[in-house]
N, C-alpha and C. Protein backbone atom coordinates (compact mmCIF):
# COMPACT_ATOMS: atom_id res chain seq x y z
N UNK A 1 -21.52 62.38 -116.55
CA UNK A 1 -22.06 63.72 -116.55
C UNK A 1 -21.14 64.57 -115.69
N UNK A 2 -20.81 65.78 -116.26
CA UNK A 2 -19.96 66.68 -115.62
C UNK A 2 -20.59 67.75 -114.47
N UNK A 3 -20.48 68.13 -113.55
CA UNK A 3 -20.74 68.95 -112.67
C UNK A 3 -21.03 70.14 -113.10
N UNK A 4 -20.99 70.65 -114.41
CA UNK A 4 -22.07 71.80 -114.66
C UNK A 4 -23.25 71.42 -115.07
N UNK A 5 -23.50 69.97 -116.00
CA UNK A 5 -24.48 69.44 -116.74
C UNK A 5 -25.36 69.15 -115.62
N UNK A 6 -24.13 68.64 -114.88
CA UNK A 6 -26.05 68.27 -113.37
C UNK A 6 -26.21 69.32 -113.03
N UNK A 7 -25.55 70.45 -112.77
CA UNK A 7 -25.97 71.96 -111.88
C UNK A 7 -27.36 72.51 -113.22
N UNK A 8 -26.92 72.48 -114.19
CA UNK A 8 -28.07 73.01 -115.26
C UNK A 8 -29.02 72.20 -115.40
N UNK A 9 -29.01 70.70 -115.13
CA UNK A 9 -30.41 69.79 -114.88
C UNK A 9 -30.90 70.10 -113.54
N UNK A 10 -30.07 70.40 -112.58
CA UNK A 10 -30.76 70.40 -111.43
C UNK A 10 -31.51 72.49 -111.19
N UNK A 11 -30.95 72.79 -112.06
CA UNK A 11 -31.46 74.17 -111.94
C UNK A 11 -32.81 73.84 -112.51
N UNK A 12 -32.66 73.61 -114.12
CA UNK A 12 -33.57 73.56 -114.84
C UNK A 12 -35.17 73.19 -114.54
N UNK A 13 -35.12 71.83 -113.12
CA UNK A 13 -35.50 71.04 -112.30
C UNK A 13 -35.91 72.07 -111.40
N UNK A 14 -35.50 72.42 -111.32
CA UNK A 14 -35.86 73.64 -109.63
C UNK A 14 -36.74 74.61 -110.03
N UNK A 15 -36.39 75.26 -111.55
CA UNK A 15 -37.71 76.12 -111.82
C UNK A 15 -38.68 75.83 -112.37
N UNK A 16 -38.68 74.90 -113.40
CA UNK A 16 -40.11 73.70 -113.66
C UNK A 16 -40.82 73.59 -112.20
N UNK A 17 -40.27 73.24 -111.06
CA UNK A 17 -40.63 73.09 -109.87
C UNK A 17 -41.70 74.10 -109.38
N UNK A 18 -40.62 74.89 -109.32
CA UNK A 18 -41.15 76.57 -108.83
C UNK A 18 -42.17 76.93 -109.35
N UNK A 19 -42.17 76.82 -110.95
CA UNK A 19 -43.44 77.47 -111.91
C UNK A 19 -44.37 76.69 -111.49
N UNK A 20 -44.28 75.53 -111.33
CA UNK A 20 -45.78 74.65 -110.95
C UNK A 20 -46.28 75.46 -109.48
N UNK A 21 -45.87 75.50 -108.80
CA UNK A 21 -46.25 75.85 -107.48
C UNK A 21 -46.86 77.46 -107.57
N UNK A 22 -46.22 77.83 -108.69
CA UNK A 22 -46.95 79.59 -108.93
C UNK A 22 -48.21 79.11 -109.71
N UNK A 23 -48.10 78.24 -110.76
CA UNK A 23 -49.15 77.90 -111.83
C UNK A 23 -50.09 77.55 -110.54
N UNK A 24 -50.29 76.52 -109.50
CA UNK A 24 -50.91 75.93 -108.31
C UNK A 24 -51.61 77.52 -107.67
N UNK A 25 -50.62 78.16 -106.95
CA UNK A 25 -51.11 79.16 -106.56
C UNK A 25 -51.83 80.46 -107.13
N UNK A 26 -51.68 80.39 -108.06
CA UNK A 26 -52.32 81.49 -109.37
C UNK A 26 -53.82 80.63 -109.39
N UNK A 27 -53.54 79.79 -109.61
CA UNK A 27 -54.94 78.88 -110.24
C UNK A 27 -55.94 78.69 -109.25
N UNK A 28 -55.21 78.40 -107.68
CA UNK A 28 -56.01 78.06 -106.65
C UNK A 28 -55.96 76.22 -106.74
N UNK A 29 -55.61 75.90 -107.73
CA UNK A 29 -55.62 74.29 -107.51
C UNK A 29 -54.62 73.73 -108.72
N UNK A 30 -54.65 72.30 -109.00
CA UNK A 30 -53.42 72.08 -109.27
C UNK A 30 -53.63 71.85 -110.68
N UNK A 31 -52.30 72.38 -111.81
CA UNK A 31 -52.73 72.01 -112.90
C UNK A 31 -53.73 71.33 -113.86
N UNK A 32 -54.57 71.72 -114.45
CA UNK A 32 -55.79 70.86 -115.14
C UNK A 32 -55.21 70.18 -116.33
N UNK A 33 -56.25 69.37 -116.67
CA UNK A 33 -56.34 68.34 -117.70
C UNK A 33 -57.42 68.92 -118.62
N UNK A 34 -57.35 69.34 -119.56
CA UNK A 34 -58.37 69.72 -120.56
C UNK A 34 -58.58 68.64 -121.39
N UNK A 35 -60.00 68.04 -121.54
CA UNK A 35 -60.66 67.80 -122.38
C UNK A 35 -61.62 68.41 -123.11
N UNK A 36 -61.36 68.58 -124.84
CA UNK A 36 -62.38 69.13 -125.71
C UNK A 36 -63.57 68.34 -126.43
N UNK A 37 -64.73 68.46 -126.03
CA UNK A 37 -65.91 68.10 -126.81
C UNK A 37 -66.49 69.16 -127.78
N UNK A 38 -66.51 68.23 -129.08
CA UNK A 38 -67.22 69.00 -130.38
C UNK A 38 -68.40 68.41 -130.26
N UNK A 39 -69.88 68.68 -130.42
CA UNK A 39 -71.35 67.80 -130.44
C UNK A 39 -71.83 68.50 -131.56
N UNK A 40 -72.90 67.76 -131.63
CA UNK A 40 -73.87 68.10 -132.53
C UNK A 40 -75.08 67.38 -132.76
N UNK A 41 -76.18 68.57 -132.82
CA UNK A 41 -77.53 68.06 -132.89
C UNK A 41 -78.69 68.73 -134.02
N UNK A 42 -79.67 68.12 -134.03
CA UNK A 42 -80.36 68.86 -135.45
C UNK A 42 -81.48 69.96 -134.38
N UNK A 43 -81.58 71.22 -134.92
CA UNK A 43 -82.59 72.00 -134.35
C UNK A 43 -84.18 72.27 -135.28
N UNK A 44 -85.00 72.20 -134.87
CA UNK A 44 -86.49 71.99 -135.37
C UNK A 44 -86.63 73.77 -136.14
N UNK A 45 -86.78 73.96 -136.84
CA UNK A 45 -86.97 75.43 -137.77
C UNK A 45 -87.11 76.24 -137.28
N UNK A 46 -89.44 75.80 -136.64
CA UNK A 46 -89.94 76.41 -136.12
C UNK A 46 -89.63 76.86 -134.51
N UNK A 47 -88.80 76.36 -134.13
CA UNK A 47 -88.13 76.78 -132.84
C UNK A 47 -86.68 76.95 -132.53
N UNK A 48 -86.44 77.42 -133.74
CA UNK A 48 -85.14 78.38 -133.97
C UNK A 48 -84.92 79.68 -133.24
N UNK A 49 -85.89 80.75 -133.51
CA UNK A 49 -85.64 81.81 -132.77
C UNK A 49 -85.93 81.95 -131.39
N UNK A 50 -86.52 80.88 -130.70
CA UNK A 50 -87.30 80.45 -129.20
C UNK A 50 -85.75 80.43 -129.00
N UNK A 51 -85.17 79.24 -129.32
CA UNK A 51 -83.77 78.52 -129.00
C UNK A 51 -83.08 79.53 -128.98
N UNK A 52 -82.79 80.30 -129.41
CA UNK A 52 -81.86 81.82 -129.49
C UNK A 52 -82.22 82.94 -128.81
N UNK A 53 -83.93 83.03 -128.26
CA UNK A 53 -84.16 83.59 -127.42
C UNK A 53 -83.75 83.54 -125.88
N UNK A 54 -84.08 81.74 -125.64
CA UNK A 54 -83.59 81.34 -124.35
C UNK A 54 -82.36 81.57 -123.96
N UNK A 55 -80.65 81.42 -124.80
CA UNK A 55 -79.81 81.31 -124.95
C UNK A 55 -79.08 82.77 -125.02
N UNK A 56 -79.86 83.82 -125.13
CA UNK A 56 -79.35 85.15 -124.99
C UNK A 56 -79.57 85.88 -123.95
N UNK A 57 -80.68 84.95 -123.07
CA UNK A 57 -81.23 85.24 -121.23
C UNK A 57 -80.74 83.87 -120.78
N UNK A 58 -79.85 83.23 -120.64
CA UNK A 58 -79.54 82.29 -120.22
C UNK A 58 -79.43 82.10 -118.88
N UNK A 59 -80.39 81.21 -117.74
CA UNK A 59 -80.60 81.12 -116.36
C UNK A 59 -79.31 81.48 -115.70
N UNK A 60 -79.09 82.05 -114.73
CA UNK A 60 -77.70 82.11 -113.75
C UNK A 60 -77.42 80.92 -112.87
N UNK A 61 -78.63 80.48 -112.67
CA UNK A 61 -78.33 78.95 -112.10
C UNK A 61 -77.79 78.12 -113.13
N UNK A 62 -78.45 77.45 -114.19
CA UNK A 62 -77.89 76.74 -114.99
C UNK A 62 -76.07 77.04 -115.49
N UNK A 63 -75.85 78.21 -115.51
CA UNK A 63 -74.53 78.98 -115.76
C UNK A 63 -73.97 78.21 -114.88
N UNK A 64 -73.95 78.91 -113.34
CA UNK A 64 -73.58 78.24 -112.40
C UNK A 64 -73.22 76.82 -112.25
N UNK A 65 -74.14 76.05 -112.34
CA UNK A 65 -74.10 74.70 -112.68
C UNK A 65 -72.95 74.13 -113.79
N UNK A 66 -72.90 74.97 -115.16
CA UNK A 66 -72.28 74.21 -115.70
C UNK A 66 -70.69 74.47 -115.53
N UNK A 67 -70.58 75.71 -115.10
CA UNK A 67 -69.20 75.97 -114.13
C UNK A 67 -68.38 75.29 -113.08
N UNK A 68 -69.79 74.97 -112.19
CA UNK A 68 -69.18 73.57 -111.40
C UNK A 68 -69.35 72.65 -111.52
N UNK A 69 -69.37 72.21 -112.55
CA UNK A 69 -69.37 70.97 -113.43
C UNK A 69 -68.06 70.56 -114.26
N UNK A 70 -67.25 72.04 -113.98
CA UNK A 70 -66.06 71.80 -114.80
C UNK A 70 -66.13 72.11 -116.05
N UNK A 71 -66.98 72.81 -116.51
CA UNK A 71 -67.49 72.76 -118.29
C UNK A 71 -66.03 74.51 -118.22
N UNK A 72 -65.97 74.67 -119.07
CA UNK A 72 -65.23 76.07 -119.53
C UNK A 72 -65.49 76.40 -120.81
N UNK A 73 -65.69 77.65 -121.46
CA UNK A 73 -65.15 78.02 -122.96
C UNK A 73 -66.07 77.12 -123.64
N UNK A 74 -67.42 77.23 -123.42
CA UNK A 74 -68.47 76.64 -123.85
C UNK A 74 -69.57 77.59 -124.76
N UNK A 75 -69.27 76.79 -126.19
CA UNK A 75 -70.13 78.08 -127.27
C UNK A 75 -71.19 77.03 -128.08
N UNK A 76 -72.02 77.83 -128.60
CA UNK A 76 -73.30 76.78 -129.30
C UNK A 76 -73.27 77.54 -130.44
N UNK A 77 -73.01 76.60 -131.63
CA UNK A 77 -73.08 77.42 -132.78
C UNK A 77 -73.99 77.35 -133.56
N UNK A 78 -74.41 78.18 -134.36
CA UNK A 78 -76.34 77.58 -135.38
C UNK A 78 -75.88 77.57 -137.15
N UNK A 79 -76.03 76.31 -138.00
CA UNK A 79 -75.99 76.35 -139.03
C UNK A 79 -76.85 75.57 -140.00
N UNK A 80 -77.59 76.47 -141.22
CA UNK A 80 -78.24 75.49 -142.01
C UNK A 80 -77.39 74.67 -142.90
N UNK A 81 -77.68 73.64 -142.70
CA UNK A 81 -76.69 72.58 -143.37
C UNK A 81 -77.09 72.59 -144.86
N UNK A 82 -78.56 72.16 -145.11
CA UNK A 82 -79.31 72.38 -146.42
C UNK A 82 -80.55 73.06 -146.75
N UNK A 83 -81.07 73.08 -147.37
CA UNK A 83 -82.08 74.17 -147.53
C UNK A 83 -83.34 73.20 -146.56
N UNK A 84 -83.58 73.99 -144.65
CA UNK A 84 -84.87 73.90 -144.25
C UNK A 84 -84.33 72.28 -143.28
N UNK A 85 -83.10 72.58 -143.32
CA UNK A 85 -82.33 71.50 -142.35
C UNK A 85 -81.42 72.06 -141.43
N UNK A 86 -81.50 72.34 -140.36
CA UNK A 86 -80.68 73.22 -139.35
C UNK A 86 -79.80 72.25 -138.28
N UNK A 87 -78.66 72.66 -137.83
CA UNK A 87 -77.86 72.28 -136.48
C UNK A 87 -76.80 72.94 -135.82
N UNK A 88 -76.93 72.48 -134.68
CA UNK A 88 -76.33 73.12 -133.62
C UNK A 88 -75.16 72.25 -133.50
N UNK A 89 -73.83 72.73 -132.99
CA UNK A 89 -72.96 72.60 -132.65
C UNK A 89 -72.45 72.97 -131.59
N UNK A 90 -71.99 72.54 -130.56
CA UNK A 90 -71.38 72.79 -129.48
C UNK A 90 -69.80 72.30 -129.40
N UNK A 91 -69.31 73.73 -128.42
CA UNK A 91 -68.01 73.33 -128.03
C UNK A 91 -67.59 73.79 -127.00
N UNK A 92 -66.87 72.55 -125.71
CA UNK A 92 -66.45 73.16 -124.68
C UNK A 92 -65.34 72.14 -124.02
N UNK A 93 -64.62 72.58 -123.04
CA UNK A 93 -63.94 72.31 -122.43
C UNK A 93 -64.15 71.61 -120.92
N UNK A 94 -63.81 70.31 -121.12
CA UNK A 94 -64.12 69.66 -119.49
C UNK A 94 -62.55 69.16 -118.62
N UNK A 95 -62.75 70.14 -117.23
CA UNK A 95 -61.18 69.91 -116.51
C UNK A 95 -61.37 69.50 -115.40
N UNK A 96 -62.44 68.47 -115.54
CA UNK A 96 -62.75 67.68 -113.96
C UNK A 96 -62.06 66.42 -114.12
N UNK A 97 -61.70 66.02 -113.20
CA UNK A 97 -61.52 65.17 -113.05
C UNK A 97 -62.24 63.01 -113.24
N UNK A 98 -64.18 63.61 -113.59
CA UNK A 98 -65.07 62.63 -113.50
C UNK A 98 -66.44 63.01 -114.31
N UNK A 99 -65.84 62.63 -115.58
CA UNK A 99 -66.79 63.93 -116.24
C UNK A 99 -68.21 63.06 -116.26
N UNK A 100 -68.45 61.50 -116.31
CA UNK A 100 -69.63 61.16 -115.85
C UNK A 100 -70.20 61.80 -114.72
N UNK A 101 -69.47 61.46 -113.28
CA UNK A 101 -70.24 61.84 -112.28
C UNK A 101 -70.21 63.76 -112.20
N UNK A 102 -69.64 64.30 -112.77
CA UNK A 102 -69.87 65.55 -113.09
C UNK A 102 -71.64 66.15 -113.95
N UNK A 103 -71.50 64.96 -114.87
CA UNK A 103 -72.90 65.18 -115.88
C UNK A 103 -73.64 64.61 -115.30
N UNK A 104 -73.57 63.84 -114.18
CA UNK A 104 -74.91 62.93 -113.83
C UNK A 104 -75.36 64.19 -112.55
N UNK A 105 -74.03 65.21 -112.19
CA UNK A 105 -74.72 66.05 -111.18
C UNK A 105 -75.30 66.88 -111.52
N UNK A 106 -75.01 67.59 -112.62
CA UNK A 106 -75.64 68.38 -113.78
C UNK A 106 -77.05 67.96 -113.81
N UNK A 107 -77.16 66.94 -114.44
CA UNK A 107 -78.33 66.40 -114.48
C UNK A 107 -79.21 66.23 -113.49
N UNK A 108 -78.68 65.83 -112.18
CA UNK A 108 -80.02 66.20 -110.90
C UNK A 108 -79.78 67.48 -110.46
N UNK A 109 -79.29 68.38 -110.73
CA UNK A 109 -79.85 69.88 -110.63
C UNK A 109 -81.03 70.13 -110.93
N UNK A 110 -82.15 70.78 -109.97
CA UNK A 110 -83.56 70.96 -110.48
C UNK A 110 -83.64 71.93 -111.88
N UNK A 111 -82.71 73.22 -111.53
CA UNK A 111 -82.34 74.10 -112.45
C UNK A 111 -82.33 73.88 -114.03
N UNK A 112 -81.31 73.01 -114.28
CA UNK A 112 -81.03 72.06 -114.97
C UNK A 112 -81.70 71.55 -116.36
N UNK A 113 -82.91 70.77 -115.00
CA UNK A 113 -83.96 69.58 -115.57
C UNK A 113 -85.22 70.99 -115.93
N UNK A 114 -85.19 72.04 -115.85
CA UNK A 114 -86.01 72.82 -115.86
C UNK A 114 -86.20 73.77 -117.30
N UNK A 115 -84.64 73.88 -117.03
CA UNK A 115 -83.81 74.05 -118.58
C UNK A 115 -84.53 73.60 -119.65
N UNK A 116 -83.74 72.22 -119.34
CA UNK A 116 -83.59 70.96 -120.23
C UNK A 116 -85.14 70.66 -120.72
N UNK A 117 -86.24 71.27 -120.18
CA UNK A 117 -87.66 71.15 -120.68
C UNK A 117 -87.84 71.82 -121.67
N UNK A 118 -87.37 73.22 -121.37
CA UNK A 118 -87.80 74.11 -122.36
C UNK A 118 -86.67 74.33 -123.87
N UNK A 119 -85.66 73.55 -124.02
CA UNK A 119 -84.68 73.52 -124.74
C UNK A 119 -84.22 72.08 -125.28
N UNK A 120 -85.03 70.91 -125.02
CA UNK A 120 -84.47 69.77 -125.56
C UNK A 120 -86.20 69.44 -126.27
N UNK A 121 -87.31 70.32 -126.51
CA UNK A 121 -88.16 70.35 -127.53
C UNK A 121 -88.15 70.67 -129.11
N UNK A 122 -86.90 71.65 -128.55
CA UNK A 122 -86.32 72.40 -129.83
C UNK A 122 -85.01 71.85 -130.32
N UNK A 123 -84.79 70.44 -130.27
CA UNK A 123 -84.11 69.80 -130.85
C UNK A 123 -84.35 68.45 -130.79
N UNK A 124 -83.33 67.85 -132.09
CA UNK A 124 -83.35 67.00 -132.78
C UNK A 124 -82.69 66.01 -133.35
N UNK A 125 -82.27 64.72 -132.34
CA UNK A 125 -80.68 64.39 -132.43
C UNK A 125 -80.84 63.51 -133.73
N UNK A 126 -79.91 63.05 -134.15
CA UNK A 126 -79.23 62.77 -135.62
C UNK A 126 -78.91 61.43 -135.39
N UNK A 127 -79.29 60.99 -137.12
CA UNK A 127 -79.64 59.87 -137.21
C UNK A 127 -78.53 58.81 -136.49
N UNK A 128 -77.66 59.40 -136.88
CA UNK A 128 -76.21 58.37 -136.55
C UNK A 128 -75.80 58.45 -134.69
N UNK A 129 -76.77 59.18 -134.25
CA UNK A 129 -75.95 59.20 -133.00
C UNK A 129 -75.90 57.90 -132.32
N UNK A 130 -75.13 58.28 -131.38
CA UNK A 130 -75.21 56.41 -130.43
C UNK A 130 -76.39 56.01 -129.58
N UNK A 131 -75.84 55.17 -128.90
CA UNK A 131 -77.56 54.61 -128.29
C UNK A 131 -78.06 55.43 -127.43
N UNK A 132 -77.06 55.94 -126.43
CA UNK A 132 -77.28 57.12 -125.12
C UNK A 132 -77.72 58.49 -125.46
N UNK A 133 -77.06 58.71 -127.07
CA UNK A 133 -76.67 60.06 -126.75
C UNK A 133 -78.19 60.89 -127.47
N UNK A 134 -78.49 62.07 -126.90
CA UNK A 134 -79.11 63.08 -127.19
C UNK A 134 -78.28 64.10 -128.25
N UNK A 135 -77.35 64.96 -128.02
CA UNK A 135 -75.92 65.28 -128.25
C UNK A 135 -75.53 64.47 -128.75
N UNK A 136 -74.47 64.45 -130.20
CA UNK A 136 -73.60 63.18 -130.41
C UNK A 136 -72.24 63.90 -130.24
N UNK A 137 -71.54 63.60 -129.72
CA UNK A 137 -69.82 63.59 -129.72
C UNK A 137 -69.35 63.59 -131.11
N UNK A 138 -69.04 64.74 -131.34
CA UNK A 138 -68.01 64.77 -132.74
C UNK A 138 -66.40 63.68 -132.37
N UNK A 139 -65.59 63.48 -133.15
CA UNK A 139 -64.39 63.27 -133.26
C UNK A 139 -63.63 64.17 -133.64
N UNK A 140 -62.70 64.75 -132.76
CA UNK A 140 -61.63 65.59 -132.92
C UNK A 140 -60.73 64.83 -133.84
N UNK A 141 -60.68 66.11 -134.93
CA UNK A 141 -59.78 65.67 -136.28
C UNK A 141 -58.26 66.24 -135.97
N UNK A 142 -58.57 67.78 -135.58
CA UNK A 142 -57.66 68.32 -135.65
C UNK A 142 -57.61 69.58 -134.57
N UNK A 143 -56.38 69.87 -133.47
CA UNK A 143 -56.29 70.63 -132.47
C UNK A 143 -54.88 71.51 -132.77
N UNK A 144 -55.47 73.17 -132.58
CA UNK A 144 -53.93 73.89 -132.39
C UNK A 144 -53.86 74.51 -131.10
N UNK A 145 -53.57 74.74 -130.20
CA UNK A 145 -53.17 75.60 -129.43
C UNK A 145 -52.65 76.96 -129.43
């Protein structure tokens, strides 16, 4: 290697460097890791517009909560699949580092569990989900940036 080729790797090197430390300081912490979850669950008819009521006054605690939880860019979508068969879809972004012990803190939030009363009546998880889940985890087919 010739002495300009390392001067242009070692430059090149120096501002990759630099940008991280602005990306760090811009951000307040250090580059994230994004993970995307697609879910999906069946919603009950008759408590369709309840579900859309709650969700358009949505608690500031629970907000809160799912913020420091690491959740981001989190949307719930509503579709009839067939005639008098409804579901919800969710999608969001998790950049914690422990996304169990993240959801298990979620989950002992009083806030939360208070929520979770008045909004997990009005749904209806699907046949195929797994043994745990309420929510089932879609499989990401396909991602663009």
């Amino acid at each position: 290697m010739n002495a300009r080729t390392a001067f242009r790797i070692a430059a090149i090197t120096l501002v990759a460097a630099a940008s991280l430390v602005l990306i760090r300081e811009v951000s307040g912490n250090s580059p994230e890791c994004v993970e995307r979850y697609g879910m999906v669950i069946g919603i009950k008819p008759e408590k369709i517009e309840y579900y859309k009521k709650l969700h358009a006054a949505a608690w500031p605690g629970v907000l809160a909560k799912i913020k420091e939880c690491h959740i981001r860019n989190y949307s719930i979508y509503f579709r009839e699949v067939e005639k008098g068969q409804f579901l919800l879809f969710s999608y969001f972004e998790y950049t914690g580092g422990d996304f169990e012990a993240d959801m298990a803190r979620m989950a002992a939030d009083p806030e939360t569990q208070r929520w979770w009363k008045e909004t997990d009546p009005c749904q209806t998880p699907i046949p195929t989900r797994g043994e745990k889940e309420f929510w089932s985890r879609m499989e990401e087919a396909f991602h663009l940036d």
